[in-house]
Protein backbone atom coordinates (compact mmCIF):
# COMPACT_ATOMS: atom_id res chain seq x y z
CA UNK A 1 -24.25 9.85 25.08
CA UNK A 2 -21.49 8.16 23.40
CA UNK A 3 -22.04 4.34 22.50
CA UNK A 4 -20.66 1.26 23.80
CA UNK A 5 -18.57 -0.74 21.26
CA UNK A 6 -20.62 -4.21 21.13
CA UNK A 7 -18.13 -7.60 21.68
CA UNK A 8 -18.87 -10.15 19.27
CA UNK A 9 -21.35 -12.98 21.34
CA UNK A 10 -18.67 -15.93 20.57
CA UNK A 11 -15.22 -14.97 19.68
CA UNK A 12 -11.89 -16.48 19.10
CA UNK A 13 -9.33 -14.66 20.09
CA UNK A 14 -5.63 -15.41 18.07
CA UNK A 15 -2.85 -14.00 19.63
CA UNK A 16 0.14 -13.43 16.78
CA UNK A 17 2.29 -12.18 19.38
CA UNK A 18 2.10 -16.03 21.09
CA UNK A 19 2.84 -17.43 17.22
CA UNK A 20 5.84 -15.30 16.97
CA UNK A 21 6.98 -16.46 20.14
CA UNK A 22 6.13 -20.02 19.68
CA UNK A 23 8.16 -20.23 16.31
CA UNK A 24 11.33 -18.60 17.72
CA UNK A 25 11.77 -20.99 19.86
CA UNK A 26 11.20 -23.63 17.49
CA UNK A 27 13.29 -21.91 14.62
CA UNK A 28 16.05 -21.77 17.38
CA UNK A 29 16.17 -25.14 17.58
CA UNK A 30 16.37 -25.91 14.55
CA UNK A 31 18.62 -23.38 13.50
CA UNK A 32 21.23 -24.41 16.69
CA UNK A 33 21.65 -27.96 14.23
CA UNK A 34 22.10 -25.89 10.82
CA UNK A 35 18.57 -26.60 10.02
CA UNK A 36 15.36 -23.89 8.35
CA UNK A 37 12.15 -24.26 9.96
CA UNK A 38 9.09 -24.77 7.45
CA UNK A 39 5.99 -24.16 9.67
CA UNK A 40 2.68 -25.98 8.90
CA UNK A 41 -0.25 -23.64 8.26
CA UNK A 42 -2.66 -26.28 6.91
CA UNK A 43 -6.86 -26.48 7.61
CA UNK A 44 -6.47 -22.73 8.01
CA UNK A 45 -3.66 -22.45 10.23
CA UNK A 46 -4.96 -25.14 12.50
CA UNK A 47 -8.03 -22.69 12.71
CA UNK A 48 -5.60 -19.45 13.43
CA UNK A 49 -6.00 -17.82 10.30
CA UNK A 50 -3.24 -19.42 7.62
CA UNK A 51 -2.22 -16.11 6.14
CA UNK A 52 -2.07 -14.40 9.77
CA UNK A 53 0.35 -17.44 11.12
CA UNK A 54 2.05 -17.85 7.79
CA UNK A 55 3.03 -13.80 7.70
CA UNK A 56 3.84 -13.85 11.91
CA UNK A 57 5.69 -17.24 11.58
CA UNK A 58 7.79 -15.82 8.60
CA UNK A 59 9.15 -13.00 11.14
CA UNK A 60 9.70 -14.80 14.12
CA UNK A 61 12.00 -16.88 11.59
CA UNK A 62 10.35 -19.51 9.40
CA UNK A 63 11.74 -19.77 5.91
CA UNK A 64 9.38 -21.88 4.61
CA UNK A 65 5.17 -22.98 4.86
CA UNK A 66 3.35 -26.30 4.17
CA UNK A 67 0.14 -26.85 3.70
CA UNK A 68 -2.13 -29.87 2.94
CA UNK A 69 -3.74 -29.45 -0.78
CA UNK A 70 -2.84 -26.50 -3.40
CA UNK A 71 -5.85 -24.76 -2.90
CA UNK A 72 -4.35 -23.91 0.72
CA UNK A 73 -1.52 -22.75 -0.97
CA UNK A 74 -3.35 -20.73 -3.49
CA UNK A 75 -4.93 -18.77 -0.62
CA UNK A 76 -1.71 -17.88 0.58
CA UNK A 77 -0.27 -16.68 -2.49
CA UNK A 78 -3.62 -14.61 -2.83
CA UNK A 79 -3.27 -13.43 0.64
CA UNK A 80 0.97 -11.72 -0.36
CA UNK A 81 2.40 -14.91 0.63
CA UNK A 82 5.53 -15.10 -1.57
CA UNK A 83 7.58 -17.50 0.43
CA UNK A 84 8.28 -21.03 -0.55
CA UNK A 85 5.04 -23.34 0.02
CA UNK A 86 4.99 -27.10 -0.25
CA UNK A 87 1.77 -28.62 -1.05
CA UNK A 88 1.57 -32.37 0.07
CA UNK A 89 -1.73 -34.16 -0.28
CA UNK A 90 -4.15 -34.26 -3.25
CA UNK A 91 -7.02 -36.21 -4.64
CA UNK A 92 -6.42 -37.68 -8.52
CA UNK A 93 -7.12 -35.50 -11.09
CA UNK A 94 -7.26 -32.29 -9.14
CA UNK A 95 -5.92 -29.48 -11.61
CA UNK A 96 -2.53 -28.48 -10.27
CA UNK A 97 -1.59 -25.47 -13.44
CA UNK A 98 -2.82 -22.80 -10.54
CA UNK A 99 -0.24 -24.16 -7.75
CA UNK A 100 2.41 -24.59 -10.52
CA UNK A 101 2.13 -20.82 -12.64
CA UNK A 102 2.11 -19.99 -8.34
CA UNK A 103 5.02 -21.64 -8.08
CA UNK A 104 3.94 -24.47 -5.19
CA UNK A 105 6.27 -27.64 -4.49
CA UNK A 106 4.45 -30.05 -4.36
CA UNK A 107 4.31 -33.93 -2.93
CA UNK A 108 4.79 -36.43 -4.55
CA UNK A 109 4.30 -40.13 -3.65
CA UNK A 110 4.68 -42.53 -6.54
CA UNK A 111 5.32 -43.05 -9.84
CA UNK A 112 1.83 -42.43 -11.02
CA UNK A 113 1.67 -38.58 -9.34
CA UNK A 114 4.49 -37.60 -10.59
CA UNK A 115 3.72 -38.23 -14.17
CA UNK A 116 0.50 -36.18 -13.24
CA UNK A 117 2.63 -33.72 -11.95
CA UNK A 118 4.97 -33.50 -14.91
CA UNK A 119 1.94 -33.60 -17.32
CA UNK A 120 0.87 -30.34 -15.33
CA UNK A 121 4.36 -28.84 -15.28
CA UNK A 122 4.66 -29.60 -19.18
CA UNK A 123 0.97 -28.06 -19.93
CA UNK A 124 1.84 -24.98 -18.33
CA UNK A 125 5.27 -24.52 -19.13
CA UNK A 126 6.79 -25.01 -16.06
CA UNK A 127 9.32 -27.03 -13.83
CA UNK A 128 7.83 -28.53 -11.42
CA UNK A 129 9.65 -28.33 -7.80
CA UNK A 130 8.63 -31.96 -5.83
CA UNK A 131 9.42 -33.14 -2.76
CA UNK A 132 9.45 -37.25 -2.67
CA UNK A 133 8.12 -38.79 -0.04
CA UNK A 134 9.17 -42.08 1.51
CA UNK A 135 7.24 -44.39 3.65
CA UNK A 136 9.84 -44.67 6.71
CA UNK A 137 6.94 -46.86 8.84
CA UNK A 138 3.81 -44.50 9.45
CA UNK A 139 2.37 -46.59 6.48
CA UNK A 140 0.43 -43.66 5.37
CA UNK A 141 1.16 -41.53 2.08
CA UNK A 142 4.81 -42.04 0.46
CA UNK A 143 6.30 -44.44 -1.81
CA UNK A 144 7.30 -47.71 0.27
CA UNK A 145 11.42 -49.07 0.41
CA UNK A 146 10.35 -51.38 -2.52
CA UNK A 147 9.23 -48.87 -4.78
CA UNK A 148 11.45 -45.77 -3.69
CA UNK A 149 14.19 -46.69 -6.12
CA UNK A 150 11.81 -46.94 -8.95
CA UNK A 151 10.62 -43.31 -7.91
CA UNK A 152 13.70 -42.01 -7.56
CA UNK A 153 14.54 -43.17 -10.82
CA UNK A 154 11.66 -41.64 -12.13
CA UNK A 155 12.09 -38.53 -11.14
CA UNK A 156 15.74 -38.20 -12.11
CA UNK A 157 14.70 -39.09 -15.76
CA UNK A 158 11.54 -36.65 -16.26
CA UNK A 159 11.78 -33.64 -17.98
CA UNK A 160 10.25 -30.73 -15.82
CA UNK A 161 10.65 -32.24 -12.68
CA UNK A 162 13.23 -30.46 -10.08
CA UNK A 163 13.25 -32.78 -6.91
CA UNK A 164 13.71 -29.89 -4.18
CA UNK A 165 13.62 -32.44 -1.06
CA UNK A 166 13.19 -35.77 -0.26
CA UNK A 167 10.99 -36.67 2.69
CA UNK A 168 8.54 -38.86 5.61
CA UNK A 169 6.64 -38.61 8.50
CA UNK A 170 7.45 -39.88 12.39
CA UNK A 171 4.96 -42.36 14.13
CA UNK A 172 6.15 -41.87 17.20
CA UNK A 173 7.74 -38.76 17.78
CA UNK A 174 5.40 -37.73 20.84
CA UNK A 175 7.58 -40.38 22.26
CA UNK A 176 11.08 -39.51 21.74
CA UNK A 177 12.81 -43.12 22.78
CA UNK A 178 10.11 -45.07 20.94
CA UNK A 179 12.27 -47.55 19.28
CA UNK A 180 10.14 -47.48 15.82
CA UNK A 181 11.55 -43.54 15.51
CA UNK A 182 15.66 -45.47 15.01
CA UNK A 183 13.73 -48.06 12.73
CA UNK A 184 12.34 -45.14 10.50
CA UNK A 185 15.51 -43.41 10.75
CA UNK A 186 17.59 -45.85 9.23
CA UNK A 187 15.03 -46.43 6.28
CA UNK A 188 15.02 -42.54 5.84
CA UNK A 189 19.27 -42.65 5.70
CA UNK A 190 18.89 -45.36 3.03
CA UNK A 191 16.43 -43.54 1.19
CA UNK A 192 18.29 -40.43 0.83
CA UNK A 193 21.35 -42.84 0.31
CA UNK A 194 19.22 -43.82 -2.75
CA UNK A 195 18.61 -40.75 -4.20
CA UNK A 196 22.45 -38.84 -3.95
CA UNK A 197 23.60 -42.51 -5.66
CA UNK A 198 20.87 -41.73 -8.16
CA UNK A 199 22.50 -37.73 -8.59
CA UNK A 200 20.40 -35.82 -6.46
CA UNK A 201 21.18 -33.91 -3.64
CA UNK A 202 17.59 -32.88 -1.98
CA UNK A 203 17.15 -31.35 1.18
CA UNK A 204 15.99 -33.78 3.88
CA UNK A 205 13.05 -33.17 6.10
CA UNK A 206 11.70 -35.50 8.63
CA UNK A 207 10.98 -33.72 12.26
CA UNK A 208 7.72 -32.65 13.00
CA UNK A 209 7.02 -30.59 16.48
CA UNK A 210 7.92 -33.58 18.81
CA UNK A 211 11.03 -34.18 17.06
CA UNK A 212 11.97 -30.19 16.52
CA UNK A 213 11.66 -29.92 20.38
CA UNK A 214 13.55 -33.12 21.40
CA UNK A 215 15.61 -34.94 19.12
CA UNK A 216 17.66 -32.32 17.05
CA UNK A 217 19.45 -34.93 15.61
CA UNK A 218 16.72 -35.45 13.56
CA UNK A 219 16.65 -32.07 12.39
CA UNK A 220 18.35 -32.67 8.89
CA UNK A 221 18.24 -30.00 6.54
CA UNK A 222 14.69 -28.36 7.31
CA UNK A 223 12.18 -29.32 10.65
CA UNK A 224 8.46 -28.92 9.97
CA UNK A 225 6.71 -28.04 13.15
CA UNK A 226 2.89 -27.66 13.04
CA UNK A 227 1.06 -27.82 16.22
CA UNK A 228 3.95 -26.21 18.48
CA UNK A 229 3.27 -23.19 16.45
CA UNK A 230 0.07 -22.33 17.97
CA UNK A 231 1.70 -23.12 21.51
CA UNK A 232 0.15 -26.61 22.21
CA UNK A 233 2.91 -28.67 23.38
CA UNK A 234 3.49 -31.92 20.83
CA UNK A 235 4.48 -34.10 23.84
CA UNK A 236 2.18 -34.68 26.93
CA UNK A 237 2.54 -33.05 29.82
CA UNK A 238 5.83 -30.81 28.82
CA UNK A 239 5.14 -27.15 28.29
CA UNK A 240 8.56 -26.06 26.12
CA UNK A 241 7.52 -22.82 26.92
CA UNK A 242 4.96 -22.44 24.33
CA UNK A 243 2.28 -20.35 24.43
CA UNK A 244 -1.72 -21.11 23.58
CA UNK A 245 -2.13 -18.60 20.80
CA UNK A 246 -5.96 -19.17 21.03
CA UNK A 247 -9.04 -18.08 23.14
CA UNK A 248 -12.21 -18.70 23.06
CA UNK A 249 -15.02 -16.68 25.03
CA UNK A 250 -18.10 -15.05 24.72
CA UNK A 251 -19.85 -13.10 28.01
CA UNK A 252 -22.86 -12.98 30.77
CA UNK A 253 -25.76 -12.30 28.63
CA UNK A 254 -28.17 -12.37 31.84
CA UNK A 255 -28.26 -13.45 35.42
CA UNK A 256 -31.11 -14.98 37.48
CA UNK A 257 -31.35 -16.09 40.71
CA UNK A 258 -32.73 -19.80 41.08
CA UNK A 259 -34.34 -21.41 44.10
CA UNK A 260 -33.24 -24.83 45.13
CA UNK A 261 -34.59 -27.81 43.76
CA UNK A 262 -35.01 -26.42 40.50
CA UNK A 263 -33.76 -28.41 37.09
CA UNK A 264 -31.98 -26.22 34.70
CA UNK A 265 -31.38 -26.57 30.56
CA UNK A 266 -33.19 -29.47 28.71
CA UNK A 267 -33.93 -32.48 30.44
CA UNK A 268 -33.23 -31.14 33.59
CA UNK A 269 -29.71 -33.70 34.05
CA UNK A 270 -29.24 -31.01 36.95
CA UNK A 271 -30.66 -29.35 39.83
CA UNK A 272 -29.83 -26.79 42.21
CA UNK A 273 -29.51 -27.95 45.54
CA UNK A 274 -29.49 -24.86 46.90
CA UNK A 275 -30.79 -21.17 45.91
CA UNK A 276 -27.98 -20.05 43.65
CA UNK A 277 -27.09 -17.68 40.79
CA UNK A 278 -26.83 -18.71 37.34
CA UNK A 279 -25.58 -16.71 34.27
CA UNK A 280 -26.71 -17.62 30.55
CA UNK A 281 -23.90 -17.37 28.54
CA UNK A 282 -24.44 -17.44 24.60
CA UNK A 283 -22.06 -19.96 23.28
CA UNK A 284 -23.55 -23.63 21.98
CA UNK A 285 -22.72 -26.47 20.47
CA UNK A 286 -23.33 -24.60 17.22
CA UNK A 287 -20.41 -22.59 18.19
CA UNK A 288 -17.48 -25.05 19.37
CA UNK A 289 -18.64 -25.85 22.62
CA UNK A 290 -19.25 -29.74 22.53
CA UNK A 291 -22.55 -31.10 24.30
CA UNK A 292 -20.65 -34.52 25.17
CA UNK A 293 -19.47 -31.97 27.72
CA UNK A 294 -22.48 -31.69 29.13
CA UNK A 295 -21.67 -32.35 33.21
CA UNK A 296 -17.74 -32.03 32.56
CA UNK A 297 -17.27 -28.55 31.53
CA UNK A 298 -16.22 -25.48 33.26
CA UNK A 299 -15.05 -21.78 32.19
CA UNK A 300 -13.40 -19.17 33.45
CA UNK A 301 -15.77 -16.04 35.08
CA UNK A 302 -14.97 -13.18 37.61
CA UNK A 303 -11.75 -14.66 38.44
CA UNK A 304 -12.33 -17.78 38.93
CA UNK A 305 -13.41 -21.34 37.71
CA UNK A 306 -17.08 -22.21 37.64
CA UNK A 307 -18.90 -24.97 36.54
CA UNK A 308 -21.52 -25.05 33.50
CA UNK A 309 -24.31 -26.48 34.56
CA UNK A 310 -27.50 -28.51 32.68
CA UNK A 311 -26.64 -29.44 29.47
CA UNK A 312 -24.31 -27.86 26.47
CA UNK A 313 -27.16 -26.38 24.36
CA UNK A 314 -26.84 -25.76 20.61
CA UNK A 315 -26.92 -21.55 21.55
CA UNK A 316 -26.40 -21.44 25.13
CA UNK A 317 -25.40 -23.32 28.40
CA UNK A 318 -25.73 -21.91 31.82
CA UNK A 319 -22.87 -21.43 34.55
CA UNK A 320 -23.02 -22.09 38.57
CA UNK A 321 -22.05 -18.80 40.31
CA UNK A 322 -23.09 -19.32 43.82
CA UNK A 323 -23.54 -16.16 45.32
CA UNK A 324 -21.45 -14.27 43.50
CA UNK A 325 -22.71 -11.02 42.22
CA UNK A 326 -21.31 -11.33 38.21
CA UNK A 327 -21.93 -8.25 35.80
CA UNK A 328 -23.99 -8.73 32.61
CA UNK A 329 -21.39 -8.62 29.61
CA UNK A 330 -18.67 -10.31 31.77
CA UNK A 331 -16.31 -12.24 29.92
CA UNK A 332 -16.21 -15.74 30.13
CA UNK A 333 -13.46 -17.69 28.94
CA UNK A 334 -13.62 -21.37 27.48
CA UNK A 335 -10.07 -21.89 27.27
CA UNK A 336 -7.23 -20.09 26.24
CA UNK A 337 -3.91 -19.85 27.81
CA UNK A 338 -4.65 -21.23 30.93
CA UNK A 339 -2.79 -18.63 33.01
CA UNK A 340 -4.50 -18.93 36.60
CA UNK A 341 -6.03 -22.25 36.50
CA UNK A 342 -8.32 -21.17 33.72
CA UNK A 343 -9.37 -24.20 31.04
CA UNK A 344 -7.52 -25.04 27.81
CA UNK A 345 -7.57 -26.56 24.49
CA UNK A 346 -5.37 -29.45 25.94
CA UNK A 347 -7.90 -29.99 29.10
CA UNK A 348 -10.83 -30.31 26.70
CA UNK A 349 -9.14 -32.79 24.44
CA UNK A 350 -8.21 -34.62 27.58
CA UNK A 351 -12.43 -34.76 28.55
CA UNK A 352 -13.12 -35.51 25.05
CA UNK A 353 -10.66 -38.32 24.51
CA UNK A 354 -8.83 -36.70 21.56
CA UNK A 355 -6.36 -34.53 20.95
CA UNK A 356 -6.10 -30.42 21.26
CA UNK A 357 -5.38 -30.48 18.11
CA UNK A 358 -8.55 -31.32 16.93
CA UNK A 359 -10.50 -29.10 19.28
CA UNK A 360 -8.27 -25.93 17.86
CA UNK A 361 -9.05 -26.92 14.59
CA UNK A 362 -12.76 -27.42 15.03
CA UNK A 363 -12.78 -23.44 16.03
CA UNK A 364 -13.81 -22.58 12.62
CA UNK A 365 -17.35 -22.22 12.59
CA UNK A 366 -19.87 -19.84 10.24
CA UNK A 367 -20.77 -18.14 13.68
CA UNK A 368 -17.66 -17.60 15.16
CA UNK A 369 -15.73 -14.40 15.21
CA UNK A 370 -12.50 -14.22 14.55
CA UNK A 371 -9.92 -11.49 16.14
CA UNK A 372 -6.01 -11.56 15.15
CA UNK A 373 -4.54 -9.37 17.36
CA UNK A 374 -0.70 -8.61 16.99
CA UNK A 375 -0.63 -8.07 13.28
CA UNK A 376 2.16 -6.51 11.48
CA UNK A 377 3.37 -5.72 8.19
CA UNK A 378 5.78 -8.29 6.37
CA UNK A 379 8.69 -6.77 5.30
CA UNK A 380 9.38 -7.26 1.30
CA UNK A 381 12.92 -9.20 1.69
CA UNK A 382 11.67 -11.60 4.67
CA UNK A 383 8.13 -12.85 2.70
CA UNK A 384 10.62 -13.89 -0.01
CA UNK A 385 12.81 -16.01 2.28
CA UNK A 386 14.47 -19.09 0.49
CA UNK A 387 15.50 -22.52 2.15
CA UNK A 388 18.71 -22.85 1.48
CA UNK A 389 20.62 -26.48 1.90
């Protein structure tokens, strides 16, 4: 008797074909305004898989990646990542001669970092490719109006430095008319005013999703999309057409049949209230699937919604089927594209009170398995793709 191939109990499915998708459309916009699209493939590709999304986002037209600290660069490079990578966040004295010799740009936000950076860049021999970052408003990392001169300055006047790009964040962008998005504008304009009056002429890059999607004359020289790439719309309740590249299901492990009046799971928050069937399904709070939920959550089984029932444990939780007759090893689906009705990330954030970006990125756990389906190879000439101004 031949064997059955065994599913994994808890999986996350990523779908590359959904990335490439996702980042055409993006790269489309951004290329209808003469801009390059970087896309962001930070905390492991939003928990996709950064070398996966990095490699599918390069074909579907992304010249560029960024990433949050050089080690997530580094794993790029080690994963045949050759394109242009821009490093932008880092703790004092972290040892940047890997991300240099790998030849990472890096961010830079003040006077102080980039003498780090050039101490680096001189150590190992190297010039040091920087993008300066301005504080438009978001009042987060960058050098503030006051002190952007100074930096500027700087950076035009130390040896092994190479400023590729200058560059800030939005506040607002999932709010296209917000009036602090003009306010950062204008500061951003003067800053780059700055720096070509200084003898630079860096690249400018400013839009994030939101601003890729809906303001394209924000679009500058290079957009920077992150969470559009894995098809979770930046701007509440519009769709763009993006696609959820992620899934996450397990199956039916059992079935019983329960009487009513019985309490079911810990505590026993719930009873039947009338003789029903119940399916165990292996998937915890140990494995993404948030107890706070407990009461709130449902998944997708046998074609339809159904409710989990009793409370999120840390291995299992139980699911409502009526009487429905459901199949050990069905799957069961605890969100994913949503095609049907069936949950996703974006519903979950909404019950949680956060954002689906968080709940995508929180998918990657020691006990989850992760499938990439829709891989291909990356063509020599395209993983070496250049921004050009």
């Amino acid at each position: 008797m031949a064997a059955t191939a065994s599913r994994p109990r808890v999986e996350v499915v990523i779908d590359l074909d959904a990335i490439r998708h996702n980042v055409g459309i993006l790269a489309g916009c951004a290329a209808a305004s003469g801009a390059a699209t970087m896309v962001v493939v930070k905390a492991d590709g939003y928990g996709h898989g950064a070398i996966d999304v990095a490699g599918a986002a390069l074909q579907a037209g992304a010249s560029a990646l960024g990433v949050c600290s050089v080690e997530e660069a580094l794993e790029l490079r080690y994963g045949g990542i050759s394109a242009p990578v821009l490093a932008w966040l880092r703790a004092p004295g972290e040892d940047l001669a890997a991300g240099l010799a790998a030849g990472v740009e890096l961010g830079v936000y003040s006077i102080g970092q980039l003498d780090t950076v050039a101490a680096a860049a001189a150590a190992t021999g190297t010039t040091a490719r920087v993008h300066l970052k301005v504080d438009t408003g978001l009042n987060r990392g960058g050098a503030r109006p006051n002190e952007w001169p100074g930096l500027v300055r700087a950076a035009v006047a130390t040896r092994g430095i190479e400023v590729v790009a200058i560059w800030s964040h939005l506040a607002h962008a999932d709010d296209p008319g917000h009036p602090i998005i003009e306010a950062q504008v204008r500061r951003f304009d003067e800053a780059y005013q700055v720096a070509r009056d200084a003898g630079l002429r860096p690249l400018r890059h400013l839009a994030n999703s939101a601003a890729t999607l809906t303001r394209p004359d924000l679009h500058y020289d290079l957009v920077r999309p992150g969470i559009a790439v894995y098809g979770l719309s930046p701007v509440p309740g519009v769709g763009y057409h993006l696609l959820p590249a992620m899934t996450l299901r397990s199956q039916v492990a059992m079935t019983k049949r329960v009487p009513a009046g019985e309490g079911v799971s810990y505590g026993h928050v719930w009873h039947t209230d009338r003789e029903t069937t119940l399916a165990l399904v292996p998937a915890g709070y140990a494995d993404g699937v948030p107890r706070v939920l407990t009461g709130r959550l449902d998944v997708w089984l046998a074609g339809r919604r159904r409710p989990v029932v009793g409370r999120v444990c840390m291995d299992q939780v139980m699911v409502d089927c009526g009487d429905d007759t459901v199949a050990q090893g069905a799957e069961v689906l605890f969100f994913g594209t949503g095609e049907g009705g069936a949950p996703t990330a974006a519903e979950w954030a909404d019950k949680l009170g956060t954002i689906h970006y968080e709940v995508v990125a929180g998918m990657v756990r020691p006990r989850l398995t992760r499938t990439i389906r829709g891989r291909r190879p990356i063509a020599a000439g395209l993983n070496g793709a250049q921004v050009v101004r």
